[in-house]
C-alpha atoms as a PDB file:
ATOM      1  CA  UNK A   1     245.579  11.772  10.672  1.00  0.00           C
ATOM      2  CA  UNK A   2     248.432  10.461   9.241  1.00  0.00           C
ATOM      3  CA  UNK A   3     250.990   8.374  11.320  1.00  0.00           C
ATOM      4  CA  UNK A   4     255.055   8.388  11.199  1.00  0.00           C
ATOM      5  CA  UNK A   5     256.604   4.943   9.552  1.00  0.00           C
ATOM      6  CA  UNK A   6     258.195   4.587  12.974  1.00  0.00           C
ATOM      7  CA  UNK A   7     255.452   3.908  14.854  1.00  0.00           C
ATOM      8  CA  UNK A   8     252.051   2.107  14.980  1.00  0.00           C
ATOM      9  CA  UNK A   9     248.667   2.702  16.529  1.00  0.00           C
ATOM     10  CA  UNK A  10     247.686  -0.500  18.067  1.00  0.00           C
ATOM     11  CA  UNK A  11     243.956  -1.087  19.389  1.00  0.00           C
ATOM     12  CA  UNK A  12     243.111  -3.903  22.373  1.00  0.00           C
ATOM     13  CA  UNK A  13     240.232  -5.201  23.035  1.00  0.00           C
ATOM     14  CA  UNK A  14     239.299  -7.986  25.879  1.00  0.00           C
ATOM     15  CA  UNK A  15     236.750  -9.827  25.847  1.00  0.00           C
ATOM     16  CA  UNK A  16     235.935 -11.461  29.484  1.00  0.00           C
ATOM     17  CA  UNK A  17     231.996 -13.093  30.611  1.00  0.00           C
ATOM     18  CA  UNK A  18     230.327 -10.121  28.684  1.00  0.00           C
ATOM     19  CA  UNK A  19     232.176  -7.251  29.619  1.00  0.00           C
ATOM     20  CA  UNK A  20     234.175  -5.321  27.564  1.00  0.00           C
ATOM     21  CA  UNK A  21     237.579  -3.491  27.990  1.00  0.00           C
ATOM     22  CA  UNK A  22     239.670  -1.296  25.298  1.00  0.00           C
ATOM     23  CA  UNK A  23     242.891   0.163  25.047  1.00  0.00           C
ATOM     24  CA  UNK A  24     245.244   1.740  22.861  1.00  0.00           C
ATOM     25  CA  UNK A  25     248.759   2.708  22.180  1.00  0.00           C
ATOM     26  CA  UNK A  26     250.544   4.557  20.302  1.00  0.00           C
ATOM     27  CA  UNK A  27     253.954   2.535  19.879  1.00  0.00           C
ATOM     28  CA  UNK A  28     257.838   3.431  18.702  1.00  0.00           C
ATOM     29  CA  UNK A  29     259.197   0.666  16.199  1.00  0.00           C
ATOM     30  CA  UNK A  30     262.605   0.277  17.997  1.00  0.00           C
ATOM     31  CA  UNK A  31     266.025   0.429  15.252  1.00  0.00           C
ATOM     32  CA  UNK A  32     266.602  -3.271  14.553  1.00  0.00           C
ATOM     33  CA  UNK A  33     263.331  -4.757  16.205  1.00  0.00           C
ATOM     34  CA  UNK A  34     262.781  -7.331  13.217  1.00  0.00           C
ATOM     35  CA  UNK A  35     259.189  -6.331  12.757  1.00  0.00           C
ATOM     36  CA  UNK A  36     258.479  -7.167  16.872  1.00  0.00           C
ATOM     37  CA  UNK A  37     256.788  -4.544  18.379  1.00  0.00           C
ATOM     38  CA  UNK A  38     255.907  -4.691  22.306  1.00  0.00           C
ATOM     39  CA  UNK A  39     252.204  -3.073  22.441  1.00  0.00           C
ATOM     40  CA  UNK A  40     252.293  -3.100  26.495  1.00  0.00           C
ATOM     41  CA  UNK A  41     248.989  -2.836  27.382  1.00  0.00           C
ATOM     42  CA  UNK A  42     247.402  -4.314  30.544  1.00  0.00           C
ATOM     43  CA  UNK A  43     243.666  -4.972  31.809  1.00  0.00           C
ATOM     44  CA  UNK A  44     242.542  -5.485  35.200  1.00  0.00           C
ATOM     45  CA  UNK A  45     238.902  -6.803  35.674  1.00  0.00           C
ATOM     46  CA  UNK A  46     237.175  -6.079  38.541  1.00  0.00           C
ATOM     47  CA  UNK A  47     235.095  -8.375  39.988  1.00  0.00           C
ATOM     48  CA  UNK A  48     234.578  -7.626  43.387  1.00  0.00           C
ATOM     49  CA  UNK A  49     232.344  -9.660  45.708  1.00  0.00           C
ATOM     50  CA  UNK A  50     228.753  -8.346  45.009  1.00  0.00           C
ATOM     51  CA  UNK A  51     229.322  -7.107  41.510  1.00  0.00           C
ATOM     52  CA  UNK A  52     227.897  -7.916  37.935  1.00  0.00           C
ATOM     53  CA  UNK A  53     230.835  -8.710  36.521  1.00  0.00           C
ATOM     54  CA  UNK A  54     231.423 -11.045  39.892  1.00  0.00           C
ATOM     55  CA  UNK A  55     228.085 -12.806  39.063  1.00  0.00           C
ATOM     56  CA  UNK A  56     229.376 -13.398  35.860  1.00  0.00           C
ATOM     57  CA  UNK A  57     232.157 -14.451  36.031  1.00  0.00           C
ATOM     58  CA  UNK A  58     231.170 -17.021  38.871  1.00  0.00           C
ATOM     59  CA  UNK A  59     227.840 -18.017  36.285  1.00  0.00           C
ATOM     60  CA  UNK A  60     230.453 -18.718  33.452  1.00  0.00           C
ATOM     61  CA  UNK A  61     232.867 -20.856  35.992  1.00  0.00           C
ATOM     62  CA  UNK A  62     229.985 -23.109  37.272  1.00  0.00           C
ATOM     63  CA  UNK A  63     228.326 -23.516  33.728  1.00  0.00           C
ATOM     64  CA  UNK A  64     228.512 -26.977  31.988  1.00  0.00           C
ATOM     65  CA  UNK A  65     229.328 -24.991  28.676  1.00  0.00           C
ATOM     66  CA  UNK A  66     233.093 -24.820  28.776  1.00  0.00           C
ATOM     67  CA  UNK A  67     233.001 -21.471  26.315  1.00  0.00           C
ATOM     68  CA  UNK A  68     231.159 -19.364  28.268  1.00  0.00           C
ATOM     69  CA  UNK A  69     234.459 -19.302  30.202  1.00  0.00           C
ATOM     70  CA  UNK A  70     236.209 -18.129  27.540  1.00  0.00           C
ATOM     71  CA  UNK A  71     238.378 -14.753  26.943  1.00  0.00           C
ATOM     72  CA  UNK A  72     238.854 -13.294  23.611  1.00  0.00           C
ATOM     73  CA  UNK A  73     241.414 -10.646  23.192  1.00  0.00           C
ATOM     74  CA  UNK A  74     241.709  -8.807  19.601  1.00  0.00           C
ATOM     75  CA  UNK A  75     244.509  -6.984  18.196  1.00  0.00           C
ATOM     76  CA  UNK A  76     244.007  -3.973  15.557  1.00  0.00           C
ATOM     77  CA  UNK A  77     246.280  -1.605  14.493  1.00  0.00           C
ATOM     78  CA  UNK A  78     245.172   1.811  13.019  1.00  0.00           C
ATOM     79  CA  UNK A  79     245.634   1.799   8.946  1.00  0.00           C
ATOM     80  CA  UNK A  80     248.325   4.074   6.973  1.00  0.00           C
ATOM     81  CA  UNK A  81     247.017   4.688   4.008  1.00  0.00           C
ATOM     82  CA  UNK A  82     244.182   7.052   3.427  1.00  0.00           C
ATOM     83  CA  UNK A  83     242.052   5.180   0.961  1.00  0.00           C
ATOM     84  CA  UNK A  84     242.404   1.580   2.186  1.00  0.00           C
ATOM     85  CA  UNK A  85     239.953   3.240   5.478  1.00  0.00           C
ATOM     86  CA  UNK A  86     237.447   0.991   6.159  1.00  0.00           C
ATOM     87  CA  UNK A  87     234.694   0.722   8.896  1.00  0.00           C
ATOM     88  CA  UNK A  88     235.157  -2.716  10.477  1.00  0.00           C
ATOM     89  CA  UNK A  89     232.770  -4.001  12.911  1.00  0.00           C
ATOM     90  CA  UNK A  90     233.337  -3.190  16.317  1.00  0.00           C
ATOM     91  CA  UNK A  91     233.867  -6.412  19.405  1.00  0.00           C
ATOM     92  CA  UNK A  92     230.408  -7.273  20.920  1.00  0.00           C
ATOM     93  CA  UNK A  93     229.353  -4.576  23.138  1.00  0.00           C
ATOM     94  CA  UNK A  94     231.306  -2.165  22.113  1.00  0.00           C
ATOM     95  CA  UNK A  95     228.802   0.139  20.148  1.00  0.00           C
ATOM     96  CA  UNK A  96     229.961   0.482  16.784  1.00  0.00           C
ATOM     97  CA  UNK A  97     232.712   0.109  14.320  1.00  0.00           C
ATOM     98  CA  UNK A  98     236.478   0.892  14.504  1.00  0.00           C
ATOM     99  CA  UNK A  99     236.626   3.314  11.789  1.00  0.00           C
ATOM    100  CA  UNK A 100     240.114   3.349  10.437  1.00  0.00           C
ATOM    101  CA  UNK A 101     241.943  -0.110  12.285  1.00  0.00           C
ATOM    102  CA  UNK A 102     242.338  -3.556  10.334  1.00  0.00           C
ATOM    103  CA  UNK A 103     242.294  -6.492  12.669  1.00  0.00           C
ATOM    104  CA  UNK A 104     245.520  -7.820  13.218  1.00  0.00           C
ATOM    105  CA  UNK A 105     244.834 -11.257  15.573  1.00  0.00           C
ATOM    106  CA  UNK A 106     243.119 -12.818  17.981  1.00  0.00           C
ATOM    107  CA  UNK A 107     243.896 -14.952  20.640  1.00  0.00           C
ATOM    108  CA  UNK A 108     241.931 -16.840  23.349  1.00  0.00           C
ATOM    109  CA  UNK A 109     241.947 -18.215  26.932  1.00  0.00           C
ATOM    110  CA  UNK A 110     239.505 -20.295  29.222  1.00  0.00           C
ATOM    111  CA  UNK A 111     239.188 -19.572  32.372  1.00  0.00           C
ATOM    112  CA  UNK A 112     237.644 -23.237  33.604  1.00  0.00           C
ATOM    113  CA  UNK A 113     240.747 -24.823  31.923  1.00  0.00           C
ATOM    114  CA  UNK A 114     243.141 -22.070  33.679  1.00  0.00           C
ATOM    115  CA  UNK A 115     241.510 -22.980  37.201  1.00  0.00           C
ATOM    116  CA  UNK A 116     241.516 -26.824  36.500  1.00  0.00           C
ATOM    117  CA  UNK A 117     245.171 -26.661  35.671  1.00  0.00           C
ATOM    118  CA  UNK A 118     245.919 -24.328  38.538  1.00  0.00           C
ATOM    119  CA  UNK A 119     248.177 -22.585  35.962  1.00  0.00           C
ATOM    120  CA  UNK A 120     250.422 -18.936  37.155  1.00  0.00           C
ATOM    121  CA  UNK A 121     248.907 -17.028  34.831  1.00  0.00           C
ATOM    122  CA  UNK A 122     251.229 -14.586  35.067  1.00  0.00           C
ATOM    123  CA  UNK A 123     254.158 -16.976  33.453  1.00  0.00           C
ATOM    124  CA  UNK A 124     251.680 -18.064  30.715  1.00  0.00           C
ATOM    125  CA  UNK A 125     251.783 -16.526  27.023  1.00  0.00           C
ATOM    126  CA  UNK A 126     248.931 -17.364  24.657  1.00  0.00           C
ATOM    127  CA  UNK A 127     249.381 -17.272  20.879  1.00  0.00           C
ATOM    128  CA  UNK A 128     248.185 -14.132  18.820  1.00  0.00           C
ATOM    129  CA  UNK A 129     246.681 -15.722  15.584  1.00  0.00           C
ATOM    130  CA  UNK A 130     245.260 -14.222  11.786  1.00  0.00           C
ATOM    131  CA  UNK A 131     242.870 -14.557   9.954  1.00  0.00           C
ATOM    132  CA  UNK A 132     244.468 -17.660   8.391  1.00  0.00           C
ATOM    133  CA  UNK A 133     245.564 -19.220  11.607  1.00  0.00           C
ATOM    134  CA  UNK A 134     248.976 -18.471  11.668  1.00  0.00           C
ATOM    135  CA  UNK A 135     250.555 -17.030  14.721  1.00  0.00           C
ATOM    136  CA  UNK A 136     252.013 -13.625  14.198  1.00  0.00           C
ATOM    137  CA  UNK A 137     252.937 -12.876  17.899  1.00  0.00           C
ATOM    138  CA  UNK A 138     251.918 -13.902  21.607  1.00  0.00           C
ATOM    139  CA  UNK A 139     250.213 -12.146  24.393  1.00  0.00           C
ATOM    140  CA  UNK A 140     251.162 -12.604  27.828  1.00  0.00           C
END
């Protein structure tokens, strides 16, 4: 399906102690926006008392290995052009490939550090890398 040059399918995926989470959006390119484009999407991860994402998460805190604390978010957006389609792998757990997306960033947080820090995670932004290391936008 072909998509207008005003706007941009964007693909999210979190990765948080194992578990998984996706989104997508279909975004407008505002008139003047300089190439920045606001994707807007937001996760919540449950991890109520008694839960197996709760037992995770608290296993990940209390491990000596500061990267099992860690939480990977990916950005892909969905490809224009017709023969450039590509299968790429799909995040860990997710059971398969995104068929059709090129991977735009990656960024990263640790939880351990977050805690230690006693950081507002609401008022922090985290850098949105490439492939190359160079930061092409920021998550917050």
């Amino acid at each position: 399906e072909d998509i207008p040059p005003d706007r941009s399918c964007f693909r999210v995926t979190v990765d948080i102690v194992g578990s998984v989470l996706t989104g997508a959006r279909d975004v407008a390119h505002p008139p003047g926006a300089e190439g920045l484009v606001e994707v807007g999407q937001t996760f919540r991860f449950d991890a109520r008392e008694g839960t197996r994402r709760r037992r995770a998460l608290a296993e990940a805190l209390a491990s000596h290995d500061p990267e099992d604390s860690d939480v990977f978010v990916i950005v892909h957006r969905r490809m224009r052009e017709a023969g450039a389609v590509t299968a790429i792998p799909g995040p860990a757990g997710s059971g398969g490939a995104l068929e059709g997306y090129e991977e735009l960033g990656s960024a990263f947080v640790n939880l351990s550090d977050m805690l230690d820090a006693r950081e507002d995670c609401e008022e922090r932004t985290v850098d949105l890398v490439d492939a190359e290391g160079a930061t092409i936008g920021a998550l917050a």
